[in-house]
Protein backbone atom coordinates (compact mmCIF):
# COMPACT_ATOMS: atom_id res chain seq x y z
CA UNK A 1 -8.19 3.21 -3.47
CA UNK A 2 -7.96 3.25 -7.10
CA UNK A 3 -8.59 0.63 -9.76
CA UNK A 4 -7.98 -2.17 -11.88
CA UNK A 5 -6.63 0.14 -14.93
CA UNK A 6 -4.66 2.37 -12.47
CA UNK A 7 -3.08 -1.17 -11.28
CA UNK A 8 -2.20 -1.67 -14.65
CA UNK A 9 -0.39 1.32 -15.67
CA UNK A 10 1.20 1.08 -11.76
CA UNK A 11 3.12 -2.27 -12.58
CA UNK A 12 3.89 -0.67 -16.22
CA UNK A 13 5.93 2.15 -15.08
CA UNK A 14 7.52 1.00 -12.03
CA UNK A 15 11.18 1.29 -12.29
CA UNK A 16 14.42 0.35 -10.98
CA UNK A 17 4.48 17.05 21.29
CA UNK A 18 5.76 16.90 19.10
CA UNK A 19 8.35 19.95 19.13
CA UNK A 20 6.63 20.83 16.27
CA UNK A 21 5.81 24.64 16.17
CA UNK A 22 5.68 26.99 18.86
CA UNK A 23 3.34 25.66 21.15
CA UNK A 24 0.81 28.31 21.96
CA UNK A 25 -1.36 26.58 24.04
CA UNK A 26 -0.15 23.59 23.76
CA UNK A 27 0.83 23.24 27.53
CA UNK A 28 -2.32 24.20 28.27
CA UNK A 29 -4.36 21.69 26.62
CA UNK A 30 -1.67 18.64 27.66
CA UNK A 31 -4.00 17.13 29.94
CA UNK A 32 -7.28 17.12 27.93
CA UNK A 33 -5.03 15.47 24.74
CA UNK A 34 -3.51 12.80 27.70
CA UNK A 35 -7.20 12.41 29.09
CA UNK A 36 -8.60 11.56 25.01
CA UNK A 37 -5.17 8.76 24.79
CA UNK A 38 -6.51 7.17 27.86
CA UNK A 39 -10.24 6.78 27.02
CA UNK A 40 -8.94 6.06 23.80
CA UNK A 41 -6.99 3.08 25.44
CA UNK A 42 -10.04 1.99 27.80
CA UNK A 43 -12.50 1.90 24.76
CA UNK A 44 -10.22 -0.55 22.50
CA UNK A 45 -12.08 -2.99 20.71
CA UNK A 46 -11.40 -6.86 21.69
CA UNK A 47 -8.83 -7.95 19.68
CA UNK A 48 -7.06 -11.41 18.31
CA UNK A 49 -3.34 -12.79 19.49
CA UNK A 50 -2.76 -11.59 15.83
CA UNK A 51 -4.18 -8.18 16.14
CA UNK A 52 -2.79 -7.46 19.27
CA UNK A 53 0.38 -9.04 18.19
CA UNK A 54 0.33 -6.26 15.20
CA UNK A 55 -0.57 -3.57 17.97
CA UNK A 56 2.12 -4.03 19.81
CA UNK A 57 4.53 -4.09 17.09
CA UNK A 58 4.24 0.09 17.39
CA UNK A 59 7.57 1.77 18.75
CA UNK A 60 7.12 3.80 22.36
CA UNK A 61 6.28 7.08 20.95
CA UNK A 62 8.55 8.87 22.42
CA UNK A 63 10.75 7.14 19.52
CA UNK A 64 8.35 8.31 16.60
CA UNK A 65 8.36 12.01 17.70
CA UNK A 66 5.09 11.83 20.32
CA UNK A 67 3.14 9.64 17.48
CA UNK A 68 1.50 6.76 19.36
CA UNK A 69 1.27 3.99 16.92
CA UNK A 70 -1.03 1.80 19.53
CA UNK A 71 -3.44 4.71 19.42
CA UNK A 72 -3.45 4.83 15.60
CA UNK A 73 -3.71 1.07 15.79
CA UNK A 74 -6.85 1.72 17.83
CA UNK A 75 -8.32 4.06 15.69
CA UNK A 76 -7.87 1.30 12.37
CA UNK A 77 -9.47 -1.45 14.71
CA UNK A 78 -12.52 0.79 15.47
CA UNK A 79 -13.31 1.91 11.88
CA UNK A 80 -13.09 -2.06 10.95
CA UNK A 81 -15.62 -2.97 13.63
CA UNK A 82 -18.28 -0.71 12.41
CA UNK A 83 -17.64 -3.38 8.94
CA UNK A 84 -17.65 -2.72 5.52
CA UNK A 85 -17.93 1.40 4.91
CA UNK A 86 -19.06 2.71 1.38
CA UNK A 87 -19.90 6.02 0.52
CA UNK A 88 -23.70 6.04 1.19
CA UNK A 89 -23.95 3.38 3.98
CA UNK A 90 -25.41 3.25 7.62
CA UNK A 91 -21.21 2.11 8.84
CA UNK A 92 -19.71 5.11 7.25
CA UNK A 93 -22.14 7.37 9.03
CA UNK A 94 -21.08 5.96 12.24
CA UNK A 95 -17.27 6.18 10.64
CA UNK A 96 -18.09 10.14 10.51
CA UNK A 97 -19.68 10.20 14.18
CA UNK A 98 -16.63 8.26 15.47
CA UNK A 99 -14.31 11.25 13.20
CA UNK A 100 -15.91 14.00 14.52
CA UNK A 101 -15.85 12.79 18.09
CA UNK A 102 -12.52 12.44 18.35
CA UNK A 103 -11.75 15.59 16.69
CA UNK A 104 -13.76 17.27 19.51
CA UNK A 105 -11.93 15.54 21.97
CA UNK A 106 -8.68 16.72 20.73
CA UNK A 107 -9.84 20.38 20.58
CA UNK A 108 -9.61 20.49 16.81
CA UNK A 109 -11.80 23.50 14.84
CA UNK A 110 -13.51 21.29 12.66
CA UNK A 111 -15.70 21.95 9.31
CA UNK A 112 -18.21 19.60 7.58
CA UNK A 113 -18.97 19.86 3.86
CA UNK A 114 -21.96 17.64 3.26
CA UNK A 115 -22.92 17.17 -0.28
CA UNK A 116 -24.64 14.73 -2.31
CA UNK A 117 -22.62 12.88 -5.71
CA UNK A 118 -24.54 11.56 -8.75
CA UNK A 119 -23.01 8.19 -9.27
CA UNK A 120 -23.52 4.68 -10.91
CA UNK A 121 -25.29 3.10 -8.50
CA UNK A 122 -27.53 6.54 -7.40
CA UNK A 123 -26.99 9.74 -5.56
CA UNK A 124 -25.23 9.72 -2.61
CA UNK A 125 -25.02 12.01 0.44
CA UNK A 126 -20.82 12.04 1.35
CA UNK A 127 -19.37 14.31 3.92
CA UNK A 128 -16.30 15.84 3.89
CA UNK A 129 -14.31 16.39 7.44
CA UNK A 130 -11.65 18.86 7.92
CA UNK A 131 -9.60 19.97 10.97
CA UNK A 132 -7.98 23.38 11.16
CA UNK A 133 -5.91 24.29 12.83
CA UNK A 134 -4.96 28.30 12.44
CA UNK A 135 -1.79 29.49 11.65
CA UNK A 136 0.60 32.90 11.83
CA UNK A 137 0.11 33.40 8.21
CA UNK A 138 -2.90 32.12 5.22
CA UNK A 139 -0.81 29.86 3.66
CA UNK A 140 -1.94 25.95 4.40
CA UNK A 141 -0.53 22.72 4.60
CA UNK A 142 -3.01 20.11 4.07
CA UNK A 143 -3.20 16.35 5.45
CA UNK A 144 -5.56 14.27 4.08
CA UNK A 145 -6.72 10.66 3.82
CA UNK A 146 -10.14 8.93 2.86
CA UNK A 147 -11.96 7.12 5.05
CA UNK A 148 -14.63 5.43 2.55
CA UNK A 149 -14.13 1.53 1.74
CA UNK A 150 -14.74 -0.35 -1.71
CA UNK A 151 -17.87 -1.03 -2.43
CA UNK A 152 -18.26 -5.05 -3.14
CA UNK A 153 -22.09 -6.90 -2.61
CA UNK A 154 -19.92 -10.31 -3.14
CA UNK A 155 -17.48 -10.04 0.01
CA UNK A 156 -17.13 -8.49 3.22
CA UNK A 157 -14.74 -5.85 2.65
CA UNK A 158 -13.80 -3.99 5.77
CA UNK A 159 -10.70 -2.31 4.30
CA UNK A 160 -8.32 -2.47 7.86
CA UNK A 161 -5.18 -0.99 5.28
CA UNK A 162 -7.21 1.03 2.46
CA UNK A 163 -8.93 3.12 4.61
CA UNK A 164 -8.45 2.29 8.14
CA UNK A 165 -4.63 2.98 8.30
CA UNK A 166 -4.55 5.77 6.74
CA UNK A 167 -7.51 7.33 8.71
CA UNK A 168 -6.03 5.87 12.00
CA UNK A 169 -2.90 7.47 11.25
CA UNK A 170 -4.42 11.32 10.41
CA UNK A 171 -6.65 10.94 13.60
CA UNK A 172 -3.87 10.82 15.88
CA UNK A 173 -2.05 13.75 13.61
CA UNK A 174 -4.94 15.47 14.85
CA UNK A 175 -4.34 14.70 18.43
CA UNK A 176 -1.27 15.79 18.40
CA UNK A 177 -1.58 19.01 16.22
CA UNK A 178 -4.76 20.41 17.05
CA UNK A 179 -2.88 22.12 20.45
CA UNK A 180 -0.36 23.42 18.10
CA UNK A 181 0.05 26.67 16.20
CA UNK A 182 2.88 27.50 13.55
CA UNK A 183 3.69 29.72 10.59
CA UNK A 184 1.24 27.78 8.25
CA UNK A 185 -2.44 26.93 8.95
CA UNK A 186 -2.72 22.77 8.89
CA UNK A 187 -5.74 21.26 7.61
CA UNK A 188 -6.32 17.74 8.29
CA UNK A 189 -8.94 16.20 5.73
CA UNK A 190 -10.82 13.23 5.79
CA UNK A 191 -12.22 12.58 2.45
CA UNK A 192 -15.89 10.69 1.30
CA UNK A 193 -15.92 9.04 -1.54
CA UNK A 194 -12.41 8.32 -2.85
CA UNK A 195 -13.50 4.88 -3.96
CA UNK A 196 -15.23 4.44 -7.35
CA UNK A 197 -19.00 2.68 -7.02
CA UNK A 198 -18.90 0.29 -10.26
CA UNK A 199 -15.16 1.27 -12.47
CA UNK A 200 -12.71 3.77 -11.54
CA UNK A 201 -12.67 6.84 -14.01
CA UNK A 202 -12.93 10.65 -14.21
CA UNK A 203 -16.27 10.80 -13.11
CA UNK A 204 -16.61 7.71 -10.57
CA UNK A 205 -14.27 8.11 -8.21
CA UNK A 206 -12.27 10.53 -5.86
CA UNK A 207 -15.61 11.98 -5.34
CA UNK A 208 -14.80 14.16 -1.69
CA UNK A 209 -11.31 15.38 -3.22
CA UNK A 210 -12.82 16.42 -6.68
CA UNK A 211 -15.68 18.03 -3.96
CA UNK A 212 -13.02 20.01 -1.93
CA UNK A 213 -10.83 20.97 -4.25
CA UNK A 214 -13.46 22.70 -6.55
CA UNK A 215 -14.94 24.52 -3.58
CA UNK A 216 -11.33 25.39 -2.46
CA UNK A 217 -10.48 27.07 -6.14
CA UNK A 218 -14.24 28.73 -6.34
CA UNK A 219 -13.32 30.46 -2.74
CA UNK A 220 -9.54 31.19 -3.73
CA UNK A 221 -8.29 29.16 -0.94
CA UNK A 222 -6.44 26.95 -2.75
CA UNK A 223 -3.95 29.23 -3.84
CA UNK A 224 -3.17 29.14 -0.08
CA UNK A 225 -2.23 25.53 -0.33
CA UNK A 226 1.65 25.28 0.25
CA UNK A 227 1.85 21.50 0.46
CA UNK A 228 -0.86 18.66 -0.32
CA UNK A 229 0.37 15.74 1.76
CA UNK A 230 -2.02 12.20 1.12
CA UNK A 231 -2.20 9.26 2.88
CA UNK A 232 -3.70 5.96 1.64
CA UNK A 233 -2.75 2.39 2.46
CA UNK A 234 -0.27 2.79 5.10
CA UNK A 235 -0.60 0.14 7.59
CA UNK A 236 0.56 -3.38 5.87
CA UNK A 237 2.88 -5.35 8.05
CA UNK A 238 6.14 -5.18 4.86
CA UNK A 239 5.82 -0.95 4.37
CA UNK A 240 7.44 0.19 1.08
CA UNK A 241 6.31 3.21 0.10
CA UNK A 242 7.38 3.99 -3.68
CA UNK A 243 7.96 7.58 -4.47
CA UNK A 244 5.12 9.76 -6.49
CA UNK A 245 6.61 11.64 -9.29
CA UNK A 246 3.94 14.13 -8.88
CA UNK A 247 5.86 17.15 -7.33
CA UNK A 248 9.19 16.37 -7.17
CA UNK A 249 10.21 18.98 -4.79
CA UNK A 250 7.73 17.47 -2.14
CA UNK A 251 8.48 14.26 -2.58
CA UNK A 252 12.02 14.67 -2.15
CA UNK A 253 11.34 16.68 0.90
CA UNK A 254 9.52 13.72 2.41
CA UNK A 255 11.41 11.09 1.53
CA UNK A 256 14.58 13.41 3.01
CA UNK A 257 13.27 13.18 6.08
CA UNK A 258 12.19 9.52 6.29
CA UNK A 259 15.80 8.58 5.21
CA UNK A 260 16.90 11.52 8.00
CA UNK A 261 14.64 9.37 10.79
CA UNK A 262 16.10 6.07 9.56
CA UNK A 263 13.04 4.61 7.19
CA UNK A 264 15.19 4.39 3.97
CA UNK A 265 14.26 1.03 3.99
CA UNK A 266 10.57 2.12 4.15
CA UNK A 267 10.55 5.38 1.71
CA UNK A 268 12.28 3.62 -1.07
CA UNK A 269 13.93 4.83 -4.45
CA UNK A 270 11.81 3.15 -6.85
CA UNK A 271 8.93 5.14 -8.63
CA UNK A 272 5.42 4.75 -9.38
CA UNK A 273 2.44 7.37 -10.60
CA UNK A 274 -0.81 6.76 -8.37
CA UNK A 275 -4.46 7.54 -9.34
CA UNK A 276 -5.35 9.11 -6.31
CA UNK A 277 -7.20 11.73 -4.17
CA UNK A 278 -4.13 14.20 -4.70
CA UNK A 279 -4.73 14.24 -8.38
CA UNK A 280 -7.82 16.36 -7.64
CA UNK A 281 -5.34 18.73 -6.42
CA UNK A 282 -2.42 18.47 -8.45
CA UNK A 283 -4.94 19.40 -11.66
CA UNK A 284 -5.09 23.01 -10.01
CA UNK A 285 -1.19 23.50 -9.27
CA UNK A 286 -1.35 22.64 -6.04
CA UNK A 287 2.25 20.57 -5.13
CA UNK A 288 1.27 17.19 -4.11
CA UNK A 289 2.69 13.95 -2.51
CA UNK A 290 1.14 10.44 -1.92
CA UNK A 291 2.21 8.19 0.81
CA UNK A 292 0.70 5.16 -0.78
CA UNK A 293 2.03 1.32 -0.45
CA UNK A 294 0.06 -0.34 -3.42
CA UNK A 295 3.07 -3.30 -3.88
CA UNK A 296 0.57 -5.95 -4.92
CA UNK A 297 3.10 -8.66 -5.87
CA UNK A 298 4.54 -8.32 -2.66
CA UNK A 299 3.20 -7.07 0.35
CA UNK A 300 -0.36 -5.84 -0.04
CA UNK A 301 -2.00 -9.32 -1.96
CA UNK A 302 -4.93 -8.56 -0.07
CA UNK A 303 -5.75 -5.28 -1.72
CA UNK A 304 -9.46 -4.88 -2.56
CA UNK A 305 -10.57 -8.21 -0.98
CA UNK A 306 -12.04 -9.73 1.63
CA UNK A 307 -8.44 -10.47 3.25
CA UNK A 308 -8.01 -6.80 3.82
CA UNK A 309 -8.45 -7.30 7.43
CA UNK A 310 -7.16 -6.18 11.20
CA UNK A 311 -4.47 -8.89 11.32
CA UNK A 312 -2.77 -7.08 8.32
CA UNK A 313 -2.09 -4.34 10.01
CA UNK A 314 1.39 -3.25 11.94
CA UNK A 315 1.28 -0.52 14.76
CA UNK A 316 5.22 0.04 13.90
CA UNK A 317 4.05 0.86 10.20
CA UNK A 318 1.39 3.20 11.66
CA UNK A 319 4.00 4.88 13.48
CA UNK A 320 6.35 4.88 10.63
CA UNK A 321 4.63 6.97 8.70
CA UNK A 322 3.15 9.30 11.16
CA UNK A 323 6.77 10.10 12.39
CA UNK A 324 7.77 10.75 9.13
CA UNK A 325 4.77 13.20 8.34
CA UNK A 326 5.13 15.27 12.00
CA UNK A 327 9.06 15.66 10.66
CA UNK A 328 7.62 17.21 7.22
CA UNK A 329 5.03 19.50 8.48
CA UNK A 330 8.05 20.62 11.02
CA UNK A 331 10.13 20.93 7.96
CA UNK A 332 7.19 22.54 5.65
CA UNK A 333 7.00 25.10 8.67
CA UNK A 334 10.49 26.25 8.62
């Protein structure tokens, strides 16, 4: 996600189931959601002492409110085998099979928005996936997360921690609140595009979000949106999450409840504006928060390059943040 300028500004201004909803259904559809974890589990990709090592690291979920880090895990480690993913490419088209399969196996409603960007480097056919998942009233709380990687010809950049993580970790949201229904509607989106194709501006980047969000406003429905809740780069092995300054209100109710589940250490106090796909929203009113670890003097040194890898990745950071977003949609839902 975002760019060398955006970097720049970043290091200038930083400063000093589930029990969810009611479940509806949910009972119901137990079995088919346990029957998707275990084919999930026999369908694992081979994996390193070091990869399985960061697998492992993932809390029983049963501590992480039903959110199964291993399975997220899982999820990161098969997005990374189909290699390096940019908008446009013959691996994110089996990234979207992969997506929409396991949407259908969790029971999810699920709507595709293909469309075709004019960028630098050609016109490009992207696809936008979204989950949703009906609720008592019109009013929506939207996930989201991109699941596009950098595009670089000089290295092999398979993006395990910007986009893997945070796709793994909004898969296995899906699992777990597809079966569910609650005041709000939740939409789960999984973004094209989010990466810029030759320098990150206006126009070259954030290309799914910018998509949605202008079909959203034509329709109305984003008037609807009570809470814009982004994902991106969530899976490095030292998680600090800074907080966005965007909507102040949202962030404070996330970063209530991670210091309510004991992640203070995790969600911490310091502050830093991200370029990002919640911009897109945030342009048209729409309160907006992004979950985004972007340290890059300290824990992600491998953002953008070719050490963006598996071995990176922690299960137990997964799982972090998952927990932490199940506890604000519960809270968004009050």
């Amino acid at each position: 996600m975002a760019h060398a300028g955006g970097k720049l500004m970043r290091q200038a201004i930083l400063c000093g189931c589930v029990g969810l909803f009611s479940l509806t259904g949910c009972k119901a559809k137990s079995d088919e959601a346990q029957g998707a974890a275990k084919a999930t589990e026999a369908n694992k990709p081979g994996l390193t002492p070091a990869e399985q090592a960061g697998m492992e690291l993932a809390p029983a979920p049963e501590k992480t409110g039903g959110f199964d880090g291993r399975l997220a895990f899982q999820h990161v480690a098969k997005q990374v085998g189909f290699g390096p993913r940019p908008s446009g490419s013959a691996a994110i088209k089996q990234t979207q099979e992969y997506i929409l399969a396991q949407l259908k196996s969790f029971g999810c409603a699920t709507e595709v928005d293909d469309f075709s960007a004019g960028t630098p480097v050609g016109r490009l056919a992207m696809k936008n996936i979204v989950a949703k998942i009906p609720g008592e009233q019109p009013s929506i709380i939207m996930l989201a997360t991109h699941y596009d990687t950098l595009l670089r010809n000089d290295i092999k950049f398979v993006g395990a921690d910007d986009s893997g993580s945070s796709t793994g970790v909004m898969l296995e949201m899906a699992r777990l609140l597809c079966p569910t229904r609650g005041k709000n509607a939740v939409w789960i989106a999984f973004f094209d595009g989010e990466e810029a194709m030759k320098a990150w501006s206006e126009t070259d980047s954030r290309y799914g979000s910018r998509q949605m969000a202008a079909k959203m406003a034509a329709s109305g429905d984003i008037s609807k949106i009570k809470a814009f809740l982004l994902a991106d780069l969530v899976g490095s092995r030292e998680l600090h999450f800074m907080r966005d300054p965007t909507t102040k209100s949202l962030t404070d109710l996330v970063w209530k409840t991670a210091d309510r589940l004991g992640y203070a250490d995790n969600f911490v106090e310091q502050t830093a504006a991200m370029e990002d796909d919640h911009n897109s929203f945030a342009k048209r009113k729409v309160p907006v928060v992004d979950v985004i670890d972007l340290d890059r003097e300290g824990d992600v040194i491998f953002w953008h390059t070719a050490e963006d890898t598996l071995d990176k990745i922690s299960g137990k950071s997964l799982a972090i943040t998952g927990h932490v977003y199940l506890e604000s949609v519960k809270e968004l839902q009050k």
